[in-house]
C-alpha atoms as a PDB file:
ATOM      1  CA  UNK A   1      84.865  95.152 107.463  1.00  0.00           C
ATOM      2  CA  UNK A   2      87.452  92.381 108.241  1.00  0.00           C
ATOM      3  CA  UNK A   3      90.055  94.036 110.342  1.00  0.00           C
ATOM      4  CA  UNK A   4      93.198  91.340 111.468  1.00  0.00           C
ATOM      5  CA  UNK A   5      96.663  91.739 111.825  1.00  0.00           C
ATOM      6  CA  UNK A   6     100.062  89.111 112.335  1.00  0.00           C
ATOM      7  CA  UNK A   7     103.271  89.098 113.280  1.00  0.00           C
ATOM      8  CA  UNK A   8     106.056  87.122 112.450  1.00  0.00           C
ATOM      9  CA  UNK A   9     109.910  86.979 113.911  1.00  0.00           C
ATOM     10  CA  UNK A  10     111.718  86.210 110.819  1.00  0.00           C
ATOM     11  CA  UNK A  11     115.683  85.400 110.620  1.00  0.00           C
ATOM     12  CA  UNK A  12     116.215  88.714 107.765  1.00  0.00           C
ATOM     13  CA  UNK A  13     117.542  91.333 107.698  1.00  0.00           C
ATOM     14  CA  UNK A  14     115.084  94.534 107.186  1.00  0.00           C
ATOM     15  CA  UNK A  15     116.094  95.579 103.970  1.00  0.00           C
ATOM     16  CA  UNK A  16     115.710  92.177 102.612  1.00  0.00           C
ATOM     17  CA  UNK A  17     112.169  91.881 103.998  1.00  0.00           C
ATOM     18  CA  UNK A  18     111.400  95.243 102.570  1.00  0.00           C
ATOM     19  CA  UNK A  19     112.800  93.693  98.920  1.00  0.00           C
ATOM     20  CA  UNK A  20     110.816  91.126  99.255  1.00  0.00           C
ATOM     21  CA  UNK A  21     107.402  92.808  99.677  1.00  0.00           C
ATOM     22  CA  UNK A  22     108.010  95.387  97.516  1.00  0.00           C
ATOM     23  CA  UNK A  23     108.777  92.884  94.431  1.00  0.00           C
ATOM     24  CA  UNK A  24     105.442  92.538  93.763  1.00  0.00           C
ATOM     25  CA  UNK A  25     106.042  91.484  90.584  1.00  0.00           C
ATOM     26  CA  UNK A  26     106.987  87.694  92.106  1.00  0.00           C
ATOM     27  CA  UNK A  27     103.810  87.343  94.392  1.00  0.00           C
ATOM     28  CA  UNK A  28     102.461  85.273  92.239  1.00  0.00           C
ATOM     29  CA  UNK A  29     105.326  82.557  92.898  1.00  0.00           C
ATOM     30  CA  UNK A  30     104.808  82.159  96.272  1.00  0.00           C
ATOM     31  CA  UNK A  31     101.569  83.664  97.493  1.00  0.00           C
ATOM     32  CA  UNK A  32      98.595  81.127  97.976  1.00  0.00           C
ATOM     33  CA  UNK A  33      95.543  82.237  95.271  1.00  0.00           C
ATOM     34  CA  UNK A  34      97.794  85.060  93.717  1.00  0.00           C
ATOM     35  CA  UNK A  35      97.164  84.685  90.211  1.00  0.00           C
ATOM     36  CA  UNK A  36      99.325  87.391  88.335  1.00  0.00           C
ATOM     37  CA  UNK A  37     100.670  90.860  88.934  1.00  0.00           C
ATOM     38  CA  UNK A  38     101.745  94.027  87.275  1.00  0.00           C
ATOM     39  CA  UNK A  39     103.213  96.922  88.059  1.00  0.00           C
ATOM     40  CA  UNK A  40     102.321 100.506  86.397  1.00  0.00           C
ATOM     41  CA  UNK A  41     104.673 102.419  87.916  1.00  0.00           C
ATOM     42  CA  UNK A  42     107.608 102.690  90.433  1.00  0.00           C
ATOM     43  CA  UNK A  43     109.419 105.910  91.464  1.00  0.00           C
ATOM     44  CA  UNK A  44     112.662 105.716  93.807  1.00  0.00           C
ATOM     45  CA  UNK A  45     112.495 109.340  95.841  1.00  0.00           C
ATOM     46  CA  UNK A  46     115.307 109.915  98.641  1.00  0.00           C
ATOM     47  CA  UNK A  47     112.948 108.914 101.467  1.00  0.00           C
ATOM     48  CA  UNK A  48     110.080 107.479  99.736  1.00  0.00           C
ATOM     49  CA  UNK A  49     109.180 104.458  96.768  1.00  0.00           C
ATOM     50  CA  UNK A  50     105.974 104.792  95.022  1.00  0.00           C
ATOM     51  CA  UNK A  51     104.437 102.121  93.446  1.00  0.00           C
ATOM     52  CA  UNK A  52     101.154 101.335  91.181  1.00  0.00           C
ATOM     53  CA  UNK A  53     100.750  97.743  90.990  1.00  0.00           C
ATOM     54  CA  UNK A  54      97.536  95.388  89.936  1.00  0.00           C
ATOM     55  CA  UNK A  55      97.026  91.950  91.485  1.00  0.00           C
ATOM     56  CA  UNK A  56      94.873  89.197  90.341  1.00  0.00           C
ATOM     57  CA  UNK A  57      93.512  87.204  93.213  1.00  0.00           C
ATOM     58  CA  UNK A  58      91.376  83.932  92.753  1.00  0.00           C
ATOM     59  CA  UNK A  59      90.576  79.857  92.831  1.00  0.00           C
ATOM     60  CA  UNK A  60      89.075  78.379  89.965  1.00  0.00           C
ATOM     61  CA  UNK A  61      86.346  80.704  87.876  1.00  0.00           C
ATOM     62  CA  UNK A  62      85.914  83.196  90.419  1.00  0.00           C
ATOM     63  CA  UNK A  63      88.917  85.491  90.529  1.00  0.00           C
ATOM     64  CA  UNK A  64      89.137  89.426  90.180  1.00  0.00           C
ATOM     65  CA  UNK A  65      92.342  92.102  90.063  1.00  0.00           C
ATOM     66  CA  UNK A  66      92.737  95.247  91.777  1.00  0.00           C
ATOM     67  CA  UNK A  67      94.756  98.146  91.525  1.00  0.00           C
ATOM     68  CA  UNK A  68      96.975  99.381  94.096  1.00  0.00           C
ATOM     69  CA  UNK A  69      98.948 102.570  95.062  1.00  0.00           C
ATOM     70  CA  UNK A  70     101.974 101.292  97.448  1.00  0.00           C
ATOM     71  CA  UNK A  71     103.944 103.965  99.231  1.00  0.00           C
ATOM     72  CA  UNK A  72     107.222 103.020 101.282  1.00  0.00           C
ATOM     73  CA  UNK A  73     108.018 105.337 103.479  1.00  0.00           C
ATOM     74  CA  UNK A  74     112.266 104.688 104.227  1.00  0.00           C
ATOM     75  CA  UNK A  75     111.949 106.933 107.005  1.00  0.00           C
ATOM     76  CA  UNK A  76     109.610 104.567 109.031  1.00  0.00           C
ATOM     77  CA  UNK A  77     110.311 101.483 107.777  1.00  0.00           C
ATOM     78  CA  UNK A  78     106.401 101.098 107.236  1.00  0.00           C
ATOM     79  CA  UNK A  79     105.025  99.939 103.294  1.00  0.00           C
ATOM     80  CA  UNK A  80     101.422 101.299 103.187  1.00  0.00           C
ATOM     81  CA  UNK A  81      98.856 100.404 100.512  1.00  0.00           C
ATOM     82  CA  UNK A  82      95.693 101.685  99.560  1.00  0.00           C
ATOM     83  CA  UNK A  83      93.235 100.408  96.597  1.00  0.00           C
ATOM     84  CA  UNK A  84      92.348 102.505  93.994  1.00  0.00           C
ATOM     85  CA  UNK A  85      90.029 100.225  91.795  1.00  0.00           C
ATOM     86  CA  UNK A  86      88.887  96.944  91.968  1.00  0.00           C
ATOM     87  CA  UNK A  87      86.686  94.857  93.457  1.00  0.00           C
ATOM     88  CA  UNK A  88      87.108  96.701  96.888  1.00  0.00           C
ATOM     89  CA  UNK A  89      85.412  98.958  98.435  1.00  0.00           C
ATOM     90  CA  UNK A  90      88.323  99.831 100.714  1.00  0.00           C
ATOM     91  CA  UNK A  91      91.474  98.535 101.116  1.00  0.00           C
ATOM     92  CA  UNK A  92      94.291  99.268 103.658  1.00  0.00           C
ATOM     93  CA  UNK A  93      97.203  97.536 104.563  1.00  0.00           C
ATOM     94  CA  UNK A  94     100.096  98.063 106.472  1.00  0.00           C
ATOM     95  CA  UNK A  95     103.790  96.334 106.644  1.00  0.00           C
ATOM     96  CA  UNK A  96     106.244  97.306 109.755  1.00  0.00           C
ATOM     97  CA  UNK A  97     109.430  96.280 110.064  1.00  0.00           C
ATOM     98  CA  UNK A  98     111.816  96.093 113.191  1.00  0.00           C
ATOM     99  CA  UNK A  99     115.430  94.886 112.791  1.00  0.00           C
ATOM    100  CA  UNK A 100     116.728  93.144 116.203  1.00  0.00           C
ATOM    101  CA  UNK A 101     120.097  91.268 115.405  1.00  0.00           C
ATOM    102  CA  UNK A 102     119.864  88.736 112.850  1.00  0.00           C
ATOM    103  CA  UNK A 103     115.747  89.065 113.093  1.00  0.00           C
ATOM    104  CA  UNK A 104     113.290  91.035 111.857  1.00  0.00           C
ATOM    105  CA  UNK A 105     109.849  91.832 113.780  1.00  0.00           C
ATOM    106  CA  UNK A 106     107.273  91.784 110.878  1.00  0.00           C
ATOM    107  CA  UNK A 107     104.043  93.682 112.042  1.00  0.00           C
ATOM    108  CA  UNK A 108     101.107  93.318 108.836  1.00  0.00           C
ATOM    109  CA  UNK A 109      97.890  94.848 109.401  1.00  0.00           C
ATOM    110  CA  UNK A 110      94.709  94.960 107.309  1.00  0.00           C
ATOM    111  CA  UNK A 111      91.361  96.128 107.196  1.00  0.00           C
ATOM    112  CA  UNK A 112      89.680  95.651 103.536  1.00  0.00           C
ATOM    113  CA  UNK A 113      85.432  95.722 102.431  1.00  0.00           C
ATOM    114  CA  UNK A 114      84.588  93.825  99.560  1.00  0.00           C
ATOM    115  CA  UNK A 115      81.983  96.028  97.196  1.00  0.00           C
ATOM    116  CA  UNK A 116      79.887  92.288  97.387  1.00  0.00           C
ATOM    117  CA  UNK A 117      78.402  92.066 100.559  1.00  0.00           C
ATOM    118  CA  UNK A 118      77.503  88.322 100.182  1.00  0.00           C
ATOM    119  CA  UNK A 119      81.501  87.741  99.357  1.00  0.00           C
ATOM    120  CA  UNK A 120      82.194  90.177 102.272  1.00  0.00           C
ATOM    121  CA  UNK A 121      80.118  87.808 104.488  1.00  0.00           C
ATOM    122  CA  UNK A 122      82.333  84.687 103.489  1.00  0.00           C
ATOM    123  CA  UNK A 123      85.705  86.834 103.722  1.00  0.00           C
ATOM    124  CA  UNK A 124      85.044  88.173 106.935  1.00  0.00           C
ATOM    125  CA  UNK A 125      84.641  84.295 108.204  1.00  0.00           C
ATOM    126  CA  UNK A 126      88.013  82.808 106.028  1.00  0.00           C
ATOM    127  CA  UNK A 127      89.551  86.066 106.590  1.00  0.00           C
ATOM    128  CA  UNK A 128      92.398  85.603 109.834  1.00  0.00           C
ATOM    129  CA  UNK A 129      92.920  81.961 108.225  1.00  0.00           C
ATOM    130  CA  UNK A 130      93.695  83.264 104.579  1.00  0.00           C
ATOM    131  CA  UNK A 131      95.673  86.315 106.552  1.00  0.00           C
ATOM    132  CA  UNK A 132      97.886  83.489 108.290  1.00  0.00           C
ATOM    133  CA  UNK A 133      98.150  81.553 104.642  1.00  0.00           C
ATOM    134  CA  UNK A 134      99.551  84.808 103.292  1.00  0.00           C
ATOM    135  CA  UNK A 135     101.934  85.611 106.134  1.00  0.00           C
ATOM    136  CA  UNK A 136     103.102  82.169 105.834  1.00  0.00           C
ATOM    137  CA  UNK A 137     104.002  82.204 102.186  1.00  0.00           C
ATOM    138  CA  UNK A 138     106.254  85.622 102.827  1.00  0.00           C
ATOM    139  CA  UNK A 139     108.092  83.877 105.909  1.00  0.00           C
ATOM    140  CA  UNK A 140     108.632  80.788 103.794  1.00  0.00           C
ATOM    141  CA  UNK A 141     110.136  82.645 101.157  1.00  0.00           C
ATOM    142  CA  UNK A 142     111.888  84.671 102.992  1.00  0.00           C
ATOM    143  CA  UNK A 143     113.809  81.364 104.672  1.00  0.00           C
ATOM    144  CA  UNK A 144     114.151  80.143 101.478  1.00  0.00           C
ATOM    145  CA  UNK A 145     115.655  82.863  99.650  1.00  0.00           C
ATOM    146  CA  UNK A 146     117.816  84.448 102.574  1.00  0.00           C
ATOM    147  CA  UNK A 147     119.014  80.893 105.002  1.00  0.00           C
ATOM    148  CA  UNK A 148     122.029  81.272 106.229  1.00  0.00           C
ATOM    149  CA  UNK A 149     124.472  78.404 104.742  1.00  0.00           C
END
């Protein structure tokens, strides 16, 4: 149902951007309403990392976890993930990224249905701003753990 997607221009390099989403493990430090995470599995192939990973998203009483399957594909420089159980009905989200000197064009793309269509209903109207809060956090961290000194 809610369908957005952002850009960013951030001062990384690609492979540290790539790091950085893929550590799932540490969204909880820096992403707004990300309560914890875990990851199930993780498999390094030659042109591919595969990885099953749970987040718990929420404010106050109401928060929920779903599970994930996260494919990067090192070929494309594109991280794709899919839900596999959870509170969503569908989830699909998309990461590309685009090295150009000492930036990186970040390209993040979305399109998720709550199984809840009264939560879907509030989503779909918070949705671009919480998609901007998230995009955010990752550039912010990003600057903070990669400046240049």
């Amino acid at each position: 149902m809610p369908k957005a997607s952002v850009k960013r221009l951030i001062e990384s390099k690609k492979d540290q951007l790539i790091d950085l989403v893929l550590d799932i493990e540490r969204y909880p430090d820096f992403i707004p309403y990300c309560l914890n995470s875990k990851i199930y599995e993780r498999k390094n192939l030659e042109n591919t990392i595969f990885i099953v990973a749970d987040l718990t998203i929420g404010k106050g009483r109401f928060k929920d976890t779903y599970k994930s399957d996260v494919k990067y594909s090192k070929k494309e420089n594109c991280i794709f993930v899919k839900n596999m159980e959870g509170p969503l009905k569908y989830l699909e989200n998309k990461w590309y990224f685009n090295e150009q000197g000492n930036f990186t064009e970040v390209s993040f793309y979305v399109d998720f249905e709550l199984k809840n269509k009264f939560l879907n209903l509030i989503m779909t109207k918070s949705f671009e701003y919480g998609l901007n809060k998230i995009a955010d956090a990752f550039q912010k961290r990003a600057e903070d753990l990669f400046k240049k000194t």
